[in-house]
N, C-alpha and C. Protein backbone atom coordinates (compact mmCIF):
# COMPACT_ATOMS: atom_id res chain seq x y z
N UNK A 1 33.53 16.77 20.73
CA UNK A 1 33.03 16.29 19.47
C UNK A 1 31.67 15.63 19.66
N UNK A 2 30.70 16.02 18.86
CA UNK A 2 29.51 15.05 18.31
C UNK A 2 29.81 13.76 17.98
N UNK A 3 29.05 13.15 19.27
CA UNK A 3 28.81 11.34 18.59
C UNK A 3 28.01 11.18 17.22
N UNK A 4 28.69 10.63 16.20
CA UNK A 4 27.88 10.53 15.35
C UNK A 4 26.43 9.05 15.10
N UNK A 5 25.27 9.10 14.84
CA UNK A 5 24.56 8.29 14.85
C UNK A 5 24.70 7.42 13.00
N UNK A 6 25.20 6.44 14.28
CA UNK A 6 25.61 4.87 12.90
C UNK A 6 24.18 4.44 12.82
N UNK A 7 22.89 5.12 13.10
CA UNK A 7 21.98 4.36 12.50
C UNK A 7 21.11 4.95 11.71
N UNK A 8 21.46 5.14 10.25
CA UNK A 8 20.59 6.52 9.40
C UNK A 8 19.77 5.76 8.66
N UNK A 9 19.36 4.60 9.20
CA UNK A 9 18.00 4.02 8.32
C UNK A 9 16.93 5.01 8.53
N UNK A 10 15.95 5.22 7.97
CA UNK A 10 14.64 6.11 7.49
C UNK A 10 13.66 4.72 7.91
N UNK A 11 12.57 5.23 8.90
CA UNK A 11 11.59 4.69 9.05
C UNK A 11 10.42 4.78 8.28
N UNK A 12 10.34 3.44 7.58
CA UNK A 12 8.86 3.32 6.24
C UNK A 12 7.79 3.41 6.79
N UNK A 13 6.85 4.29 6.51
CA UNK A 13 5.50 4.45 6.43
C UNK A 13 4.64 2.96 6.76
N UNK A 14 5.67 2.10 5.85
CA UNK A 14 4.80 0.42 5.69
C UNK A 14 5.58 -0.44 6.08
N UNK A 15 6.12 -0.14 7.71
CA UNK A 15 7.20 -1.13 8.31
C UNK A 15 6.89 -1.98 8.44
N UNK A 16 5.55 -2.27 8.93
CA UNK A 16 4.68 -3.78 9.31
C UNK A 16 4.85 -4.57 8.43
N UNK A 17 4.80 -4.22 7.23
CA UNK A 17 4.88 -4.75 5.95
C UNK A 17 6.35 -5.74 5.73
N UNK A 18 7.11 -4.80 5.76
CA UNK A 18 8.46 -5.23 5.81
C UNK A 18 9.10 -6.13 6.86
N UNK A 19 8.53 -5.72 8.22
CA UNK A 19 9.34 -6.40 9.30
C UNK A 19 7.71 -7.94 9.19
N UNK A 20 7.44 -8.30 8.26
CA UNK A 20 6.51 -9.13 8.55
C UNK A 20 7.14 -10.49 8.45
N UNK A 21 8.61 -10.84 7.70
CA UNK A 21 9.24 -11.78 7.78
C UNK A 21 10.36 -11.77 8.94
N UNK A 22 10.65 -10.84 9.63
CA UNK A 22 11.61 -10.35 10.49
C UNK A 22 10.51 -11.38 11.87
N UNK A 23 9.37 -10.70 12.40
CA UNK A 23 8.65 -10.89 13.21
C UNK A 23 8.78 -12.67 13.92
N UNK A 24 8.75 -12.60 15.13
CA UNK A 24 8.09 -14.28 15.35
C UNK A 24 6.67 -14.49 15.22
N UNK A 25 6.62 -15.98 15.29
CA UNK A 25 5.03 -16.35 15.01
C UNK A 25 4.65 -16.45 16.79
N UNK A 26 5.19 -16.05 17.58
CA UNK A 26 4.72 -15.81 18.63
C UNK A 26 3.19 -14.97 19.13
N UNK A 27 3.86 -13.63 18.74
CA UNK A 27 3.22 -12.69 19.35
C UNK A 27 1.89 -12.39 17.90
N UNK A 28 0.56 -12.74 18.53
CA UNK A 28 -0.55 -12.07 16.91
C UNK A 28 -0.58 -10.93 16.90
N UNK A 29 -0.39 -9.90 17.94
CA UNK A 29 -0.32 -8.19 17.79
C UNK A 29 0.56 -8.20 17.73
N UNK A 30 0.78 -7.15 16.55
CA UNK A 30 1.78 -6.52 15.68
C UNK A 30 2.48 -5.26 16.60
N UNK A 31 1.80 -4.88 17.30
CA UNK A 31 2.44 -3.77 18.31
C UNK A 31 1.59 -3.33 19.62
N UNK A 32 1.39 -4.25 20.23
CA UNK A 32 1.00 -4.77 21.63
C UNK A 32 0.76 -2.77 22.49
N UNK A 33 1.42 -2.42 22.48
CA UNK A 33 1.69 -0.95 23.30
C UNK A 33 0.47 -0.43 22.56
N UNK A 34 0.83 0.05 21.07
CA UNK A 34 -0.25 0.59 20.65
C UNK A 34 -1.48 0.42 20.65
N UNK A 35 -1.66 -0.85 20.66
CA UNK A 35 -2.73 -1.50 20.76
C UNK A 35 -3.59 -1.30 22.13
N UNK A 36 -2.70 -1.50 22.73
CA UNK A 36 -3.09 -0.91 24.35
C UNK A 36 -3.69 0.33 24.50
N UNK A 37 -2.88 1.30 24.21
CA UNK A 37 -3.28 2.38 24.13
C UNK A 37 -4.65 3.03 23.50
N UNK A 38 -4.53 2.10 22.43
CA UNK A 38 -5.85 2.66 21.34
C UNK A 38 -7.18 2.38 21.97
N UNK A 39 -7.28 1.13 23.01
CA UNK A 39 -8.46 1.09 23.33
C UNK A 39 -8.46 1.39 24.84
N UNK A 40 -7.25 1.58 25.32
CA UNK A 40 -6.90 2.25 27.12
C UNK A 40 -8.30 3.87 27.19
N UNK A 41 -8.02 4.82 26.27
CA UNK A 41 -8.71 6.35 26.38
C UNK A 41 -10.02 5.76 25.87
N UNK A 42 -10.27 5.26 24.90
CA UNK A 42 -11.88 5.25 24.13
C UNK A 42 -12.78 4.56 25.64
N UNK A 43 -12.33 2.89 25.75
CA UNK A 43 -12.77 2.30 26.74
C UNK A 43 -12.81 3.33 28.26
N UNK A 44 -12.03 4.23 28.28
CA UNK A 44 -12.05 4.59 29.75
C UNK A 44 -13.23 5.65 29.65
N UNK A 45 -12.90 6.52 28.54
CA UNK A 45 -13.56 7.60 28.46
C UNK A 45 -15.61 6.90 28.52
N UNK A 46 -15.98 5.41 28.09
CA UNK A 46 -17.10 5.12 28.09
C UNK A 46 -17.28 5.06 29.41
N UNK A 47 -16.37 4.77 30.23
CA UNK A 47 -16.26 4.19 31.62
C UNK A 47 -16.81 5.27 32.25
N UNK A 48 -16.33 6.01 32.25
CA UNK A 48 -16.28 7.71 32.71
C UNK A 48 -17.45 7.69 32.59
N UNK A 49 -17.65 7.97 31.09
CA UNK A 49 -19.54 8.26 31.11
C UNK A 49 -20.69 7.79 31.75
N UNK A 50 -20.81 6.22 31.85
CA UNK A 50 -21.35 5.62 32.31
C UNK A 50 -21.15 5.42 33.79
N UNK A 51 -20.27 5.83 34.82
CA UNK A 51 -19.78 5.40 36.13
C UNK A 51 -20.00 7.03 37.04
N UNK A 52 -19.66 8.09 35.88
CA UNK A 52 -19.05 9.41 36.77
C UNK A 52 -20.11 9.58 37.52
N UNK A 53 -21.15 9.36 37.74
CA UNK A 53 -22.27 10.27 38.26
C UNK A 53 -21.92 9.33 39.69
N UNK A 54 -21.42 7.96 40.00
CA UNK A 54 -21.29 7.10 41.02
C UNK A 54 -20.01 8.05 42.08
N UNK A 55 -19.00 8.38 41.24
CA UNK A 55 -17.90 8.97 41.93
C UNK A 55 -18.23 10.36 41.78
N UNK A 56 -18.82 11.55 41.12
CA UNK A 56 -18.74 12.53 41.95
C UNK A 56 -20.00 13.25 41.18
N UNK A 57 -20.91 14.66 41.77
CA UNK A 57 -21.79 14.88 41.19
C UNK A 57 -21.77 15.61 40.40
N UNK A 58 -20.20 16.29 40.15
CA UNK A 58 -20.25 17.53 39.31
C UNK A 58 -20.23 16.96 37.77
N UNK A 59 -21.48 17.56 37.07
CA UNK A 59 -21.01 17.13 35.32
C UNK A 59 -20.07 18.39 35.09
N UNK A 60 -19.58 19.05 35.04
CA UNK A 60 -18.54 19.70 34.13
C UNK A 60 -17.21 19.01 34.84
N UNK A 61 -16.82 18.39 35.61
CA UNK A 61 -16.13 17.35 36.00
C UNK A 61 -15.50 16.53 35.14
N UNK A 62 -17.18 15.65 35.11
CA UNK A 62 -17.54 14.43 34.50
C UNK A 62 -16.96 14.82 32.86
N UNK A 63 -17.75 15.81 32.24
CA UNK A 63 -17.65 15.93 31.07
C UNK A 63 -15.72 16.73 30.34
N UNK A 64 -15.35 17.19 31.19
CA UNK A 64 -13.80 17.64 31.16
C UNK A 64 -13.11 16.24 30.95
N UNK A 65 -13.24 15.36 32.33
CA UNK A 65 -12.95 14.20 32.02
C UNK A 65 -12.88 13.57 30.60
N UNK A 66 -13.89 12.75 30.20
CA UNK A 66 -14.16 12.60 29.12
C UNK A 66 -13.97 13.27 28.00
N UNK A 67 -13.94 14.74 27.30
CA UNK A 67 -12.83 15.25 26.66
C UNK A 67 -11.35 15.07 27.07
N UNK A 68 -11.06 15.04 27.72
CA UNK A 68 -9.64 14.94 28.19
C UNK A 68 -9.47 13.53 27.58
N UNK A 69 -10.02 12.55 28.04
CA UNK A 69 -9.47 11.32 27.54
C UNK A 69 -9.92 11.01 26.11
N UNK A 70 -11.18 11.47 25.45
CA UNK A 70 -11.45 11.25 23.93
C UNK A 70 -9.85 12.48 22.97
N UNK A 71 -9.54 13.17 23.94
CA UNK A 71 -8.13 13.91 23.08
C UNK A 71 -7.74 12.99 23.25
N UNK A 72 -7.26 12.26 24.02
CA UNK A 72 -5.89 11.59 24.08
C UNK A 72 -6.13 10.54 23.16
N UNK A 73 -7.45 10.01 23.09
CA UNK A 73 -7.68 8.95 22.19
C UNK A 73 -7.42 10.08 20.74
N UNK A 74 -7.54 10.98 20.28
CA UNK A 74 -7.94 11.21 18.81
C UNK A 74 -5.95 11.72 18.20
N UNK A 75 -5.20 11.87 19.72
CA UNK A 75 -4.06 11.76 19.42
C UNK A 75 -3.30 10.72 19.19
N UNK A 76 -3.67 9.79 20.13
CA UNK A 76 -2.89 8.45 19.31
C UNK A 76 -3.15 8.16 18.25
N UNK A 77 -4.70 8.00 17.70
CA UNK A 77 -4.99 7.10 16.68
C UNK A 77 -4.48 7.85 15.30
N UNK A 78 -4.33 9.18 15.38
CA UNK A 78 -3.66 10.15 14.51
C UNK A 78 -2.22 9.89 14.68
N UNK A 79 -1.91 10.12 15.71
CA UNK A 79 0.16 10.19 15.52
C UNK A 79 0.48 8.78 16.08
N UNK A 80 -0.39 7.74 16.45
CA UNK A 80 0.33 6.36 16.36
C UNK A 80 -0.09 4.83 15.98
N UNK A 81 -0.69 4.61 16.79
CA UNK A 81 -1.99 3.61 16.27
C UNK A 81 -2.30 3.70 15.11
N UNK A 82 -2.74 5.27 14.11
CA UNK A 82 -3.09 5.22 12.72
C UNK A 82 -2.00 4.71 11.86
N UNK A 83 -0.60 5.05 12.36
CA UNK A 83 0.64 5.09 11.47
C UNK A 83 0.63 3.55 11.70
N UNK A 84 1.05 3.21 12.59
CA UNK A 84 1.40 1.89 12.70
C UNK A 84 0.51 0.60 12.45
N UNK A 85 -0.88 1.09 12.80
CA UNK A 85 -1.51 -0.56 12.46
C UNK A 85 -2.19 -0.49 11.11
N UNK A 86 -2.59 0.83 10.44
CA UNK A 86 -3.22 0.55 9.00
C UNK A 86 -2.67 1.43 8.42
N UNK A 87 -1.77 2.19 8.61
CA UNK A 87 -0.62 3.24 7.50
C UNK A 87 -0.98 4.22 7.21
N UNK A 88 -1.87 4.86 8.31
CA UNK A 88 -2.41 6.58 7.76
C UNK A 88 -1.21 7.25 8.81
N UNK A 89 -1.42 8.94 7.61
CA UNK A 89 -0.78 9.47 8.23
C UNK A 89 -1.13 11.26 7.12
N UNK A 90 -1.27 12.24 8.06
CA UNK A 90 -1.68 13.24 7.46
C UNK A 90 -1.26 14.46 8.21
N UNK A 91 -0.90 15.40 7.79
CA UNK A 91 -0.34 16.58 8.10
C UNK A 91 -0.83 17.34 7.47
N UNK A 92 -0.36 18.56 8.06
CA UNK A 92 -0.49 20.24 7.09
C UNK A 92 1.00 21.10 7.03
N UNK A 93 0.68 21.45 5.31
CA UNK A 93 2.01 21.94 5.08
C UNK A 93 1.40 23.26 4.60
N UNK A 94 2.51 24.50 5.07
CA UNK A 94 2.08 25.45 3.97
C UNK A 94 3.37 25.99 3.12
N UNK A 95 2.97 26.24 1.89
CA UNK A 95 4.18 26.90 1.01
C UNK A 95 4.63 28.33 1.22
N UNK A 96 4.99 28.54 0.31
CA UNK A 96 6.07 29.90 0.20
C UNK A 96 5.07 31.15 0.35
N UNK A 97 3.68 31.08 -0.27
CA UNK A 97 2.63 31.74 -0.59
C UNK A 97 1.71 31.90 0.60
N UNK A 98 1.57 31.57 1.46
CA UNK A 98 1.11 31.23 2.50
C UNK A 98 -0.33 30.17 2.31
N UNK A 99 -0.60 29.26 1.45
CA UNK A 99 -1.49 28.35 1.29
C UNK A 99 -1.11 27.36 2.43
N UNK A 100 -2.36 26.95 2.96
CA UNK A 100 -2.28 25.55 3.32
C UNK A 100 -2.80 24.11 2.80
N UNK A 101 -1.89 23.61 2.32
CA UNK A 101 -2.04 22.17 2.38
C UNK A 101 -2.22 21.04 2.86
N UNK A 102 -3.28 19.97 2.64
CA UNK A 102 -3.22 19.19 3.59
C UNK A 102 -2.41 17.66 3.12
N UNK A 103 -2.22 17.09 3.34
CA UNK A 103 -1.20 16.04 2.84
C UNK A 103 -2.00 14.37 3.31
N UNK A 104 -2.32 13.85 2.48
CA UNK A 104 -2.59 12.02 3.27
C UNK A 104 -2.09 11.19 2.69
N UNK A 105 -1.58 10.70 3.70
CA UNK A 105 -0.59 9.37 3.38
C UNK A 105 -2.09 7.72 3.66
N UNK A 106 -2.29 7.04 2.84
CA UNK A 106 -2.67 5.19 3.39
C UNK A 106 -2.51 4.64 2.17
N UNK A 107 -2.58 3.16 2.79
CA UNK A 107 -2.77 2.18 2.20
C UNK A 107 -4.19 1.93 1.54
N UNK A 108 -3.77 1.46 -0.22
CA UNK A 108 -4.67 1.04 -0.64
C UNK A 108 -6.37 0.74 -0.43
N UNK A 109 -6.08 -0.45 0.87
CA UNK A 109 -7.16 -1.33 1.03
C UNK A 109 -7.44 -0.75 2.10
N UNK A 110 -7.08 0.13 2.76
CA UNK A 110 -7.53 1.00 3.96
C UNK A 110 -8.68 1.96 3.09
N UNK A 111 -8.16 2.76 2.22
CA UNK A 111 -8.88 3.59 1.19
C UNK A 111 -10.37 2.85 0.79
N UNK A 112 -10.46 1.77 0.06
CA UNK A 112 -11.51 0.92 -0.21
C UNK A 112 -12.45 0.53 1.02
N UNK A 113 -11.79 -0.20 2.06
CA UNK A 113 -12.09 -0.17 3.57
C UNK A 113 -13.15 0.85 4.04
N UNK A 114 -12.48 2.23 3.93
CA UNK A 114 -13.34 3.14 4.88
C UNK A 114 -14.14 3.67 3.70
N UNK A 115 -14.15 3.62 2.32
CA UNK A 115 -15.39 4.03 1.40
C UNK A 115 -16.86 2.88 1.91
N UNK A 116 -15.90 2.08 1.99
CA UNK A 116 -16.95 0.52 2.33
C UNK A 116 -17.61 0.88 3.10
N UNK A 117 -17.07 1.43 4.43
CA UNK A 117 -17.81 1.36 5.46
C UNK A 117 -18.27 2.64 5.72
N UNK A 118 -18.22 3.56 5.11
CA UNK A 118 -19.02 5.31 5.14
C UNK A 118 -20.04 5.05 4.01
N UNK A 119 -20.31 4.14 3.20
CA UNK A 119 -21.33 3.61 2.61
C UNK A 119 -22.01 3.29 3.42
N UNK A 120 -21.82 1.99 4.32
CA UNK A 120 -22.82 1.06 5.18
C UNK A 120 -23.24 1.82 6.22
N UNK A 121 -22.20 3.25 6.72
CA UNK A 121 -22.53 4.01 7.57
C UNK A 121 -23.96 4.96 7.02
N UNK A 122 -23.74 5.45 5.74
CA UNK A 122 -24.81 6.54 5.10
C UNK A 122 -25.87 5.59 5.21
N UNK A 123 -26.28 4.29 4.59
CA UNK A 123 -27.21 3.41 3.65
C UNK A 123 -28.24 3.16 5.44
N UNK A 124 -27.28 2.85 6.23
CA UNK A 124 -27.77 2.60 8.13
C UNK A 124 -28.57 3.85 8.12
N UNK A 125 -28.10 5.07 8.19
CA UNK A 125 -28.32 6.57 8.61
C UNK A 125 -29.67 6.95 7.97
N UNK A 126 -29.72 6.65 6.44
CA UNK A 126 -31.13 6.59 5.76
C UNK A 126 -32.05 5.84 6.21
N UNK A 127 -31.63 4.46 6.56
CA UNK A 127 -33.07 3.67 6.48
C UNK A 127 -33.45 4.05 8.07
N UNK A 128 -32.74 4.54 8.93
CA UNK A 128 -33.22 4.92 10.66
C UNK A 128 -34.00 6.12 10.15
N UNK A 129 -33.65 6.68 9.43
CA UNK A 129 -34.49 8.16 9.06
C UNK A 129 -35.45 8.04 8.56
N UNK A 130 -35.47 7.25 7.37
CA UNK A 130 -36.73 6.75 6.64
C UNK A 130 -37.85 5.75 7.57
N UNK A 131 -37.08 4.59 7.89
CA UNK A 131 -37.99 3.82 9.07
C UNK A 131 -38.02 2.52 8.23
N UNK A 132 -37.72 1.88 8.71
CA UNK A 132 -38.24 0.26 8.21
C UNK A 132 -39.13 0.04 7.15
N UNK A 133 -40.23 0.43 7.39
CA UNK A 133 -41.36 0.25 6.51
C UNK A 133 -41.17 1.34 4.92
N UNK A 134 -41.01 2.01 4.98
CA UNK A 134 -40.89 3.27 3.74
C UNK A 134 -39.47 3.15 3.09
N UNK A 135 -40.10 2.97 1.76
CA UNK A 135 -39.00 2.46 0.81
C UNK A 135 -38.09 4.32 0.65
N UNK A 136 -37.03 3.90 0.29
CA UNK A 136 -36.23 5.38 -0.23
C UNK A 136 -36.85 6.09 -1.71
N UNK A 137 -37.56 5.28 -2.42
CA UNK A 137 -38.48 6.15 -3.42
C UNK A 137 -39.36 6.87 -2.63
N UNK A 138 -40.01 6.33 -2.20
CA UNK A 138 -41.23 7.10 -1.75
C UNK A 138 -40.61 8.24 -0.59
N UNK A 139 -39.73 8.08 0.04
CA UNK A 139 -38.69 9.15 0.33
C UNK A 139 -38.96 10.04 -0.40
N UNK A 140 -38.09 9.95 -1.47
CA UNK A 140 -37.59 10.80 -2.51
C UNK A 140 -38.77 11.73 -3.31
N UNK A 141 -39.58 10.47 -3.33
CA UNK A 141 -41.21 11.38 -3.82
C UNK A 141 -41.80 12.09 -2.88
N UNK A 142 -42.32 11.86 -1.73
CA UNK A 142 -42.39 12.61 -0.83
C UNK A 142 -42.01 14.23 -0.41
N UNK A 143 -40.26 13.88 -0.65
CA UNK A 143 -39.53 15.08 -0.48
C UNK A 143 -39.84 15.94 -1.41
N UNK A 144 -39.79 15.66 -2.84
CA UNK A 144 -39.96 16.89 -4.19
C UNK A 144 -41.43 16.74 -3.92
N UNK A 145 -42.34 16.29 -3.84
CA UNK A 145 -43.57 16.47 -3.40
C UNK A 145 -43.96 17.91 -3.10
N UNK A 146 -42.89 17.92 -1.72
CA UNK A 146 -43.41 18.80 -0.57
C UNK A 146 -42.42 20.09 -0.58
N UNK A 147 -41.28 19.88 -1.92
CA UNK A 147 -40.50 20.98 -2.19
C UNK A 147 -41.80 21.80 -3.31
N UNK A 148 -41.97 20.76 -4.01
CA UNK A 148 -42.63 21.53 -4.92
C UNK A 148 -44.20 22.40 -4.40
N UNK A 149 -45.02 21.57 -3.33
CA UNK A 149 -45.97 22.45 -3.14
C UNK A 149 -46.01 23.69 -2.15
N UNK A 150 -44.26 23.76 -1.33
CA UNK A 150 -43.58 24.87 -1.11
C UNK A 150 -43.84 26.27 -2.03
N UNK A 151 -43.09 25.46 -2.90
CA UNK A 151 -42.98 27.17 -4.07
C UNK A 151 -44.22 27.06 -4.31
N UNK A 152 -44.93 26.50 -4.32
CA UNK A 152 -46.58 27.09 -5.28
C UNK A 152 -47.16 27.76 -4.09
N UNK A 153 -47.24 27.41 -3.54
CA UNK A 153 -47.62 28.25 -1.94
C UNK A 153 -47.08 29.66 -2.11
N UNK A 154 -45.51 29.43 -2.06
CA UNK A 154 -45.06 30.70 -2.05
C UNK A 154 -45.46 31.62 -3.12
N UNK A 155 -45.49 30.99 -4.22
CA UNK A 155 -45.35 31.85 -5.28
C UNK A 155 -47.16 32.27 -5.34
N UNK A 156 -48.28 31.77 -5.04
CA UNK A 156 -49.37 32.39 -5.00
C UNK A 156 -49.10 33.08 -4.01
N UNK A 157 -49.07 33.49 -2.73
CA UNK A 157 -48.68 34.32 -1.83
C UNK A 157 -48.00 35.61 -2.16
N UNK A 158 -46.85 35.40 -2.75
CA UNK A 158 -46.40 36.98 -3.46
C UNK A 158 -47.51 37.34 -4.42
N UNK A 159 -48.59 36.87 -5.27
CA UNK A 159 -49.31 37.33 -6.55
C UNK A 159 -50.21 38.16 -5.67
């Protein structure tokens, strides 16, 4: 006979949440392992970069390395670290039809969070491009400027 399992609780998406009165005021990480982990591959893989040329001379070595450990980093933070410390979680499903779907699971303020900060990321990305001194108008004028005396170019050229 099959042992049957007496424990059919369903694990929540937002356990942290829940086990937040369960928890002691001991420990401030919420899940110590993961945590470990999440910065064990990123941190090593810089290590790597910065050190490999000391331990051996081959770069396709060096650089295997470092993929090897940025996977391992882009697997945790996807199948554990993401689930557990800020509540993402995303898959692919396909139906009956053969479509694929993609599915995302987060939290709220995670959502707001990373708009926040792919803002401050774009707004950074412009002004390094633009340069300190040059406002984003004059950007912008610049650019249709030099779209527009494009086509006139072109277009006397075909006449």
């Amino acid at each position: 006979m099959l042992a049957e399992d007496t424990n059919d609780e369903d694990v929540s998406l937002f356990d942290a949440e829940e086990d937040a009165g369960k928890r002691s005021k001991k420990s401030s990480i919420k899940h110590p392992v993961a945590s470990f982990f999440h910065l064990f591959f990123r941190v090593n893989a810089i290590l790597v970069y910065l050190l490999c040329e000391i331990f051996s001379k081959s770069f396709i070595a060096c650089m295997v390395t470092i993929i090897l450990l940025l996977s391992c980093d882009f697997w945790t933070v996807k199948n554990i670290s993401g689930r557990l410390m800020v509540g993402l979680r995303w898959w692919n499903q396909v139906d009956d039809d053969g479509r694929s779907h993609w599915v995302f699971e987060s939290r709220k303020p995670v959502v707001i969070m990373g708009l926040v900060l792919q803002g401050a990321n774009l707004y950074g990305y412009i002004r390094c491009k633009v340069g300190g001194k040059t406002s984003l108008k004059n950007m912008a004028t610049n650019y249709f400027g030099r779209q527009f005396l494009k086509q006139a170019l072109s277009k006397e050229e075909e006449s």
